[in-house]
PDB file of N, CA and C in Angstrom:
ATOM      1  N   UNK A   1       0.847  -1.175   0.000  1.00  0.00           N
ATOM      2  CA  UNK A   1       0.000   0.000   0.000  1.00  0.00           C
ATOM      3  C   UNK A   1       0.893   1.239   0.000  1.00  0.00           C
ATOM      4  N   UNK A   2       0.606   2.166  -0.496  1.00  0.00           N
ATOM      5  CA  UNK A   2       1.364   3.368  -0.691  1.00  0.00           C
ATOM      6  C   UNK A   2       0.863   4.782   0.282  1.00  0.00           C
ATOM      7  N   UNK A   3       1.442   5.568   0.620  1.00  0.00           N
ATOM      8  CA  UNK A   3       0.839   6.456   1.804  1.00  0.00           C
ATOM      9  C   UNK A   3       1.871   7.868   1.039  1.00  0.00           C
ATOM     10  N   UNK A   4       0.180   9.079   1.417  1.00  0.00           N
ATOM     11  CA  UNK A   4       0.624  10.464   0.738  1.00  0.00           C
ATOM     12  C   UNK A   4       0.765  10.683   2.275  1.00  0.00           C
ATOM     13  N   UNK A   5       1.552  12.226   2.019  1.00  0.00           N
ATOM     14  CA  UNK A   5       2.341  13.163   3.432  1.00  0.00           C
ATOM     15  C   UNK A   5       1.665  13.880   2.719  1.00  0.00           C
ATOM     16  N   UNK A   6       0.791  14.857   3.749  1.00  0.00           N
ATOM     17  CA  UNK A   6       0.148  16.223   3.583  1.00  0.00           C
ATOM     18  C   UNK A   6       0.184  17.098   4.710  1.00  0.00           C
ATOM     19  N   UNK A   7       0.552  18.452   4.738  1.00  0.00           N
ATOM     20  CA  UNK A   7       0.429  19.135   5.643  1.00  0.00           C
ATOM     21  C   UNK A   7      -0.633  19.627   6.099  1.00  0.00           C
ATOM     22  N   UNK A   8      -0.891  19.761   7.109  1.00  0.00           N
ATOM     23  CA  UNK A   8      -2.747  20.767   7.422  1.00  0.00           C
ATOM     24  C   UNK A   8      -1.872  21.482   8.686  1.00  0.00           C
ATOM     25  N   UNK A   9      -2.255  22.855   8.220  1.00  0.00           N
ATOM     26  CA  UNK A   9      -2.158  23.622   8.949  1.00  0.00           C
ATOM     27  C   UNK A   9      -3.113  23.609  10.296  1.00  0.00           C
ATOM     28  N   UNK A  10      -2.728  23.552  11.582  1.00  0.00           N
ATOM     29  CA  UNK A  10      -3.256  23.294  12.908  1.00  0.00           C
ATOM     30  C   UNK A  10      -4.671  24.273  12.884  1.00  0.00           C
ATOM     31  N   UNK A  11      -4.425  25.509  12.218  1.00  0.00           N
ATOM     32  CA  UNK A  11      -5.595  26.399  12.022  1.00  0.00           C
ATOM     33  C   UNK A  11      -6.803  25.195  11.533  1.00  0.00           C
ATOM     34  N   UNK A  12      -6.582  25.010  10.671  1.00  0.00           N
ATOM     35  CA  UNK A  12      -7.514  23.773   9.779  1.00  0.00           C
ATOM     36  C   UNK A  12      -8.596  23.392  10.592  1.00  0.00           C
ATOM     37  N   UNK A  13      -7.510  22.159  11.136  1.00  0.00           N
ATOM     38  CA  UNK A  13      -8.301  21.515  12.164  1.00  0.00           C
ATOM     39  C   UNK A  13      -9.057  22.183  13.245  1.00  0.00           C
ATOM     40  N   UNK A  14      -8.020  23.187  13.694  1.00  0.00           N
ATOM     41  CA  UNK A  14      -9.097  24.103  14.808  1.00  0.00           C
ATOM     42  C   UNK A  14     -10.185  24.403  14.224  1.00  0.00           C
ATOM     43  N   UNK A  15     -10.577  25.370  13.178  1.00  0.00           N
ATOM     44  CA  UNK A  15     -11.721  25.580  12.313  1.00  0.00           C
ATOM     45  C   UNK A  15     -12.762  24.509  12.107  1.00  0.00           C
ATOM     46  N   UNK A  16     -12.465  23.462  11.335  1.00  0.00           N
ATOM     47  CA  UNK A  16     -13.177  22.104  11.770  1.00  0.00           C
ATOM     48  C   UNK A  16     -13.315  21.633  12.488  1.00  0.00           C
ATOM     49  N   UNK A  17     -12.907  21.974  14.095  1.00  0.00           N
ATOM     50  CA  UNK A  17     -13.222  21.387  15.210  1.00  0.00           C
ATOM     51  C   UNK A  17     -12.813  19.818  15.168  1.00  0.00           C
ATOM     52  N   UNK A  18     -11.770  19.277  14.513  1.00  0.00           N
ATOM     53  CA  UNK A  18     -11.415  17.787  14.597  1.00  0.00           C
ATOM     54  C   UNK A  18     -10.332  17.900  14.809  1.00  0.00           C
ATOM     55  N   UNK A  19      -9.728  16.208  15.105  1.00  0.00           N
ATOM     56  CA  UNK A  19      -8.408  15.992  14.863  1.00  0.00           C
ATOM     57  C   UNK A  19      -7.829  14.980  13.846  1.00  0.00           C
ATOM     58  N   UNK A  20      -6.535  15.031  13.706  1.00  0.00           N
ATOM     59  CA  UNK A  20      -5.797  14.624  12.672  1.00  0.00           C
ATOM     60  C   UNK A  20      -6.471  13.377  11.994  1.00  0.00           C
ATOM     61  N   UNK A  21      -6.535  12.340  12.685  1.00  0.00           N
ATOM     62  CA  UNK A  21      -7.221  11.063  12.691  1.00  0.00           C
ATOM     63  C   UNK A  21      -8.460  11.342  11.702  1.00  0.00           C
ATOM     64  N   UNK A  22      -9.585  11.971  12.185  1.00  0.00           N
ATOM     65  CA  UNK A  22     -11.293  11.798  11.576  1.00  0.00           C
ATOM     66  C   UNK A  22     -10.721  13.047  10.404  1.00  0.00           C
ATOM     67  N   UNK A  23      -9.866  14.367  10.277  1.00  0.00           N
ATOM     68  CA  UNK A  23      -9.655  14.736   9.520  1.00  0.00           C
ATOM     69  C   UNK A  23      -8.927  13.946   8.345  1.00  0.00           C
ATOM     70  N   UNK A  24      -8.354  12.724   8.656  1.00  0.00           N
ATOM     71  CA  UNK A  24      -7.284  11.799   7.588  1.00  0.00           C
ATOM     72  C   UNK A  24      -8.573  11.145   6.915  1.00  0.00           C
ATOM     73  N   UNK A  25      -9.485  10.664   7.803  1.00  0.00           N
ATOM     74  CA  UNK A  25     -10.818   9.854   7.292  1.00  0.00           C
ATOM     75  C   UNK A  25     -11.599  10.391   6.508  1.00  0.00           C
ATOM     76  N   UNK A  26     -12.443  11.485   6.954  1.00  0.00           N
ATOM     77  CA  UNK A  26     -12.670  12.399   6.294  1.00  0.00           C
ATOM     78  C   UNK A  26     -12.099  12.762   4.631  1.00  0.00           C
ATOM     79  N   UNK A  27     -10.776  12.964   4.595  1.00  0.00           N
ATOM     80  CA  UNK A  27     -10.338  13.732   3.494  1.00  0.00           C
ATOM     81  C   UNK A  27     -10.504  12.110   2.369  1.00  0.00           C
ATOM     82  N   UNK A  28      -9.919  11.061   3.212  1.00  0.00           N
ATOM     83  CA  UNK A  28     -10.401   9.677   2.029  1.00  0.00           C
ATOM     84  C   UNK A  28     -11.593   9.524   1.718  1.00  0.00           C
ATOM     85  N   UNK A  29     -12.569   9.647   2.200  1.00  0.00           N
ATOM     86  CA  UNK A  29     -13.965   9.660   2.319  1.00  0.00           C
ATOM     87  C   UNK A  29     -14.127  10.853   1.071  1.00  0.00           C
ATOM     88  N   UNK A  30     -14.385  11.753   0.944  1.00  0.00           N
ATOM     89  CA  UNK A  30     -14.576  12.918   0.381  1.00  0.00           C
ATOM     90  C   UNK A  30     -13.752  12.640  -1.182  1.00  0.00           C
ATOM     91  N   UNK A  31     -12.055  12.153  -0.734  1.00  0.00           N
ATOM     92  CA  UNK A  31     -11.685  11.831  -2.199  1.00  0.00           C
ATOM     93  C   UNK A  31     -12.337  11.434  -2.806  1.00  0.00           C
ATOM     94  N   UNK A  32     -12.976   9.942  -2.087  1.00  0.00           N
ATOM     95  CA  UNK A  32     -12.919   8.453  -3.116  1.00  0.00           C
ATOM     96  C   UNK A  32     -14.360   9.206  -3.638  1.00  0.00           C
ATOM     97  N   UNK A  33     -15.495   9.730  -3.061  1.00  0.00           N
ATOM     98  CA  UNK A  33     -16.654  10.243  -3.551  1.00  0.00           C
ATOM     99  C   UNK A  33     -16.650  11.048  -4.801  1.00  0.00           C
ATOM    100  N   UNK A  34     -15.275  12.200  -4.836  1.00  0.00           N
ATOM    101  CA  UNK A  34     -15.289  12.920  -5.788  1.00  0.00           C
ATOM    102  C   UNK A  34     -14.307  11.846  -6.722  1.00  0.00           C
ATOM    103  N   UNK A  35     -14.368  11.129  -6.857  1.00  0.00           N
ATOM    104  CA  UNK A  35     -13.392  10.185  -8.170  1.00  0.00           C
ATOM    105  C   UNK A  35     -14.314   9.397  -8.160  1.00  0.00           C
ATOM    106  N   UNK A  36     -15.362   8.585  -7.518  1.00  0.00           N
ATOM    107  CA  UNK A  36     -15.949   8.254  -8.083  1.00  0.00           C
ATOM    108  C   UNK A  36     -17.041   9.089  -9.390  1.00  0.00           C
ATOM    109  N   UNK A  37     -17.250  10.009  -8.289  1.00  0.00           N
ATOM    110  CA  UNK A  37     -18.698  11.039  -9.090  1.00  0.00           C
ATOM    111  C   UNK A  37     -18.072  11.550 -10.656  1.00  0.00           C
ATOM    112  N   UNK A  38     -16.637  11.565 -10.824  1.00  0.00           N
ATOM    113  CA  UNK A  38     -15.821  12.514 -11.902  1.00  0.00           C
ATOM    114  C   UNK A  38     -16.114  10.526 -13.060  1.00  0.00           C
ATOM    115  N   UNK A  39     -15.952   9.645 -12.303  1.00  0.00           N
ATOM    116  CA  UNK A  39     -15.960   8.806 -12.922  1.00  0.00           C
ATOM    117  C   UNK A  39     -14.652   7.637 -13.502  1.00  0.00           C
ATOM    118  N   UNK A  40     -13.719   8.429 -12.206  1.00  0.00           N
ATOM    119  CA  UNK A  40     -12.376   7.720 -12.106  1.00  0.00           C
ATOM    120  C   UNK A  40     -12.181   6.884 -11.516  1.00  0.00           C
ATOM    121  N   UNK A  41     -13.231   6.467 -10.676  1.00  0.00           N
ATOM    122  CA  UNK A  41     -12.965   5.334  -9.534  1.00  0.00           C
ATOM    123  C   UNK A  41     -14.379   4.512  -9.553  1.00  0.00           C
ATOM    124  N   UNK A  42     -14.393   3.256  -9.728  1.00  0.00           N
ATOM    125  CA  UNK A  42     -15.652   2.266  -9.547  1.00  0.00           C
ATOM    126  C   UNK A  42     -16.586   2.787  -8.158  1.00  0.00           C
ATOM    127  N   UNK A  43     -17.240   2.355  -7.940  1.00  0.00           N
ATOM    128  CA  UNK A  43     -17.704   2.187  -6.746  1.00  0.00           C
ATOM    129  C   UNK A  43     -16.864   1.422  -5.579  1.00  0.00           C
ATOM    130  N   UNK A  44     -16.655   0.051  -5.972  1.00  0.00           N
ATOM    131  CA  UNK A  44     -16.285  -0.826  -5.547  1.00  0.00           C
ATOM    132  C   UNK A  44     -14.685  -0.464  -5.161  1.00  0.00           C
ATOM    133  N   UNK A  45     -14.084   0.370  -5.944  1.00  0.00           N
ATOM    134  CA  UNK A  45     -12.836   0.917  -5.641  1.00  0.00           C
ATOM    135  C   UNK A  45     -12.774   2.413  -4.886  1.00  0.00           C
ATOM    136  N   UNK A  46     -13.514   2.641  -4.956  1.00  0.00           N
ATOM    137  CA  UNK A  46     -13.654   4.147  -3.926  1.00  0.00           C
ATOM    138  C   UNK A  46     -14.430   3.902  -2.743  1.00  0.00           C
ATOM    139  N   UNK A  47     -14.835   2.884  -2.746  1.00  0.00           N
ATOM    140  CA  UNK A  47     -15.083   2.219  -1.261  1.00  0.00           C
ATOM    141  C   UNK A  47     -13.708   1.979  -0.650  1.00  0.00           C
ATOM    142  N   UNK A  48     -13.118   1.278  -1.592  1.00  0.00           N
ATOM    143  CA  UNK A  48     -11.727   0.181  -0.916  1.00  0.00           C
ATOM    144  C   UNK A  48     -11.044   1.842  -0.178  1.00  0.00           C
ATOM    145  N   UNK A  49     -10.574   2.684  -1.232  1.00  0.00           N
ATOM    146  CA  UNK A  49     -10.053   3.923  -0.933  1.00  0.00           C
ATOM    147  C   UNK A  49     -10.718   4.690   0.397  1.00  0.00           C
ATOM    148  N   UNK A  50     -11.963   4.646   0.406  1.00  0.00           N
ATOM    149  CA  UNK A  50     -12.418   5.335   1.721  1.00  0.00           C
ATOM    150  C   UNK A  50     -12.436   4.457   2.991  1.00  0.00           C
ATOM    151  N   UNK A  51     -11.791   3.009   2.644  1.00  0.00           N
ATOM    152  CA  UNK A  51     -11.986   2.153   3.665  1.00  0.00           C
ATOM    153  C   UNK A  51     -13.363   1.309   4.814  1.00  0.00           C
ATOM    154  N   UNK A  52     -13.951   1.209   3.336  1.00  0.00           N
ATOM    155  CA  UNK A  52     -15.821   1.092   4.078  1.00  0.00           C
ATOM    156  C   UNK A  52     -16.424   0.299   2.858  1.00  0.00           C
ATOM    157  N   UNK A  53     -17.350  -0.541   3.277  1.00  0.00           N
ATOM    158  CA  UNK A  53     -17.627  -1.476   2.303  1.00  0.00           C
ATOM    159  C   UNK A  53     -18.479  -0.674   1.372  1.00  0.00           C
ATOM    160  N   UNK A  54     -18.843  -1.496  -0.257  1.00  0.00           N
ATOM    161  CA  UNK A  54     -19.170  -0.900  -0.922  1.00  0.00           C
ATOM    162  C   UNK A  54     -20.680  -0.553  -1.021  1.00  0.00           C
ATOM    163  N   UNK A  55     -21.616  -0.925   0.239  1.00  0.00           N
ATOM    164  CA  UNK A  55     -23.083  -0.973   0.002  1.00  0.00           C
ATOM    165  C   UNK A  55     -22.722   0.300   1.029  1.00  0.00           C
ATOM    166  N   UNK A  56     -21.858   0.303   2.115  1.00  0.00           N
ATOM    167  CA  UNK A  56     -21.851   1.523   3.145  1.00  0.00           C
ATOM    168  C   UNK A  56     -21.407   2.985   2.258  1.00  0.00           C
ATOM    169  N   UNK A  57     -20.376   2.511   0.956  1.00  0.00           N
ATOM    170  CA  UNK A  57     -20.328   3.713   0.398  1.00  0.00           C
ATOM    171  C   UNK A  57     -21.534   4.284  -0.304  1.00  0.00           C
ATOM    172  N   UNK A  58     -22.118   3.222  -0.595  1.00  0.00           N
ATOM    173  CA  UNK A  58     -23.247   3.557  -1.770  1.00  0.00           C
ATOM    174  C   UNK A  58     -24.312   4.368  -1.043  1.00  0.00           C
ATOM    175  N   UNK A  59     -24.693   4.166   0.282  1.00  0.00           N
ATOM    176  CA  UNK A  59     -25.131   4.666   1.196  1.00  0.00           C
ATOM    177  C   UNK A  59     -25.336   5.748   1.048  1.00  0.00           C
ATOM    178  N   UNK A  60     -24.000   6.280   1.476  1.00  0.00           N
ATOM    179  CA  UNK A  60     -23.570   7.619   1.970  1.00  0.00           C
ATOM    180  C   UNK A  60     -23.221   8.483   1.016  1.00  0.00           C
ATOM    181  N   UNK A  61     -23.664   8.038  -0.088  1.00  0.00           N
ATOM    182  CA  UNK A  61     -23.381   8.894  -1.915  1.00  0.00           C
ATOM    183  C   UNK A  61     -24.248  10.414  -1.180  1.00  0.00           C
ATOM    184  N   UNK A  62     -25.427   9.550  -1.236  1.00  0.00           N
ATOM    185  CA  UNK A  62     -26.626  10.854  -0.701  1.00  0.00           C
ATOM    186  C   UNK A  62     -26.494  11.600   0.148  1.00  0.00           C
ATOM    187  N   UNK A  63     -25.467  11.178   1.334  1.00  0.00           N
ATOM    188  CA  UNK A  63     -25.315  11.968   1.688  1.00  0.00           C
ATOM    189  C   UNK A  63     -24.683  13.659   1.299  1.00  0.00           C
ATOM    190  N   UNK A  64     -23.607  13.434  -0.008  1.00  0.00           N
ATOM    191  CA  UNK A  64     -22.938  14.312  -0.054  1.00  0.00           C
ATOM    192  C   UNK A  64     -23.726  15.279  -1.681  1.00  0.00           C
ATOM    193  N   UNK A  65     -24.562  14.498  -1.938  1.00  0.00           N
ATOM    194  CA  UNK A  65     -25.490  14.709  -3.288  1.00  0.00           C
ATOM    195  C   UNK A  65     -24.878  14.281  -4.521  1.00  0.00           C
ATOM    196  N   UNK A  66     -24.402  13.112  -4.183  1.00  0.00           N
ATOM    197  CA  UNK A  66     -23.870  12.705  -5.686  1.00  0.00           C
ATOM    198  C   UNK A  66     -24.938  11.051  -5.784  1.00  0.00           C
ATOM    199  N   UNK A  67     -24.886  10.601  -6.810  1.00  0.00           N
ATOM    200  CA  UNK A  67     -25.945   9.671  -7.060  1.00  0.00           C
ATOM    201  C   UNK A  67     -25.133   8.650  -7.710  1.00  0.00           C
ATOM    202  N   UNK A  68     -25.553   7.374  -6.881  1.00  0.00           N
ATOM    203  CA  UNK A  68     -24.486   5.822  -7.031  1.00  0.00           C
ATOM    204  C   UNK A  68     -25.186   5.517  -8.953  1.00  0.00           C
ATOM    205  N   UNK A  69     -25.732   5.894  -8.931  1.00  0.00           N
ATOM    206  CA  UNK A  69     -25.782   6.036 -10.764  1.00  0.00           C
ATOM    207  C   UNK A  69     -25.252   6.670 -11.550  1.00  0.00           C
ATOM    208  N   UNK A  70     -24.447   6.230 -12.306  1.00  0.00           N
ATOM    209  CA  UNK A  70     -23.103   7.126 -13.140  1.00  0.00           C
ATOM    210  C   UNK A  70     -23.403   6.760 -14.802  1.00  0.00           C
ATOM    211  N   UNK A  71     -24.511   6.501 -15.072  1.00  0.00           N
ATOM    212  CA  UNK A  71     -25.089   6.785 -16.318  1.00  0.00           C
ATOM    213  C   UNK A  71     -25.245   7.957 -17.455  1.00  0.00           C
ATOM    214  N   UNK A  72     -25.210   8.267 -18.345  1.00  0.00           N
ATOM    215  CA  UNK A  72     -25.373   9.059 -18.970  1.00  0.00           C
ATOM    216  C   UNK A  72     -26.737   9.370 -19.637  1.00  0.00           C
ATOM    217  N   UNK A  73     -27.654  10.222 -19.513  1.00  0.00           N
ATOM    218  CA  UNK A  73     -29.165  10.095 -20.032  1.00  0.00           C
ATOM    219  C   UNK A  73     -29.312   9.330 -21.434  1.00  0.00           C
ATOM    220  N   UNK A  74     -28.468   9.636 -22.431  1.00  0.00           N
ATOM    221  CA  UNK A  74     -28.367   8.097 -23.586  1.00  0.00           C
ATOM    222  C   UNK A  74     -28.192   6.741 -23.225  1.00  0.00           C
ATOM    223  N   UNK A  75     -26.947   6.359 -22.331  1.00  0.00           N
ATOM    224  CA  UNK A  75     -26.451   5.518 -21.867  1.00  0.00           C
ATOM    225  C   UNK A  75     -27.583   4.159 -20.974  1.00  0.00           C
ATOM    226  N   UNK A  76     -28.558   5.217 -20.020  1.00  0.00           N
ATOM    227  CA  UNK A  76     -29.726   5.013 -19.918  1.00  0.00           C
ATOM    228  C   UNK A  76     -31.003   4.394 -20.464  1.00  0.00           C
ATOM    229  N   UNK A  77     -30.772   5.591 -21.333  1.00  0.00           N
ATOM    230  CA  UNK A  77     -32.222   5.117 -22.712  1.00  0.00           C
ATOM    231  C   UNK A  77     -31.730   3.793 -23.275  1.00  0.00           C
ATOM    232  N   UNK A  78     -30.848   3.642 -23.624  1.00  0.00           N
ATOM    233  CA  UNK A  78     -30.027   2.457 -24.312  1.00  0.00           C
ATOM    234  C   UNK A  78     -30.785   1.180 -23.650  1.00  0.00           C
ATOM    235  N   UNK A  79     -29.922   1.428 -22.237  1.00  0.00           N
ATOM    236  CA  UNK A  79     -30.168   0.374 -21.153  1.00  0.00           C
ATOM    237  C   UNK A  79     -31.616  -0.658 -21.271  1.00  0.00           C
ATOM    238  N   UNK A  80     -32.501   1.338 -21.326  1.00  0.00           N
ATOM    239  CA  UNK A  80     -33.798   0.859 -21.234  1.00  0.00           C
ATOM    240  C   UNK A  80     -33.899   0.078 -22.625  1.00  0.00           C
ATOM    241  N   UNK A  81     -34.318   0.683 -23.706  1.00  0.00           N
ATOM    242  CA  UNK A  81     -34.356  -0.473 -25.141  1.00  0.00           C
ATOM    243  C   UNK A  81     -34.134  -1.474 -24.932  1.00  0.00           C
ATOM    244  N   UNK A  82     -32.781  -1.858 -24.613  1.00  0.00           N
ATOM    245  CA  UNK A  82     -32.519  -3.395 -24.740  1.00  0.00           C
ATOM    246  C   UNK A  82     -32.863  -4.496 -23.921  1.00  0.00           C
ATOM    247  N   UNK A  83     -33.721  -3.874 -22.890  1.00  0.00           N
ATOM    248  CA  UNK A  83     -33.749  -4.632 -21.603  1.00  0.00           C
ATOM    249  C   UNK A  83     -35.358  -5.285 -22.084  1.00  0.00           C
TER     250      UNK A  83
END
């Protein structure tokens, strides 16, 4: 496994009221959501990245307003036709 070094300024955390730890969680959490939503990361792999299984990520999509459907409105229609 490979590990990034990032600095956060102590302000940071004061402002967010956390510490280092739920801020480290946090920031994986938030990645793997925005790579999934951009469409760089599976589900199933931006779970692994946020460290939480993939029905708990799928979950918590809503929470942040992104939608575990990564379809395209053609892509869709398609779907529908052939089904």
């Amino acid at each position: 496994m490979s590990a990034v070094q990032l600095e956060i300024p102590e302000e940071t955390l004061i402002s967010l009221k956390t510490d280092i730890e739920s801020f480290a969680r946090d920031l994986k959490l938030l990645g793997a959501i925005k790579l999934f939503e951009l469409g760089r990361l599976s589900s199933g792999r931006a779970a692994q990245l946020a460290g939480i299984s993939r029905v708990e990520f799928l979950l918590l999509l809503g929470r942040y307003g992104v939608s575990p459907f990564q379809m395209t409105e053609e892509e869709l229609r398609q779907d529908v036709l052939n089904a």
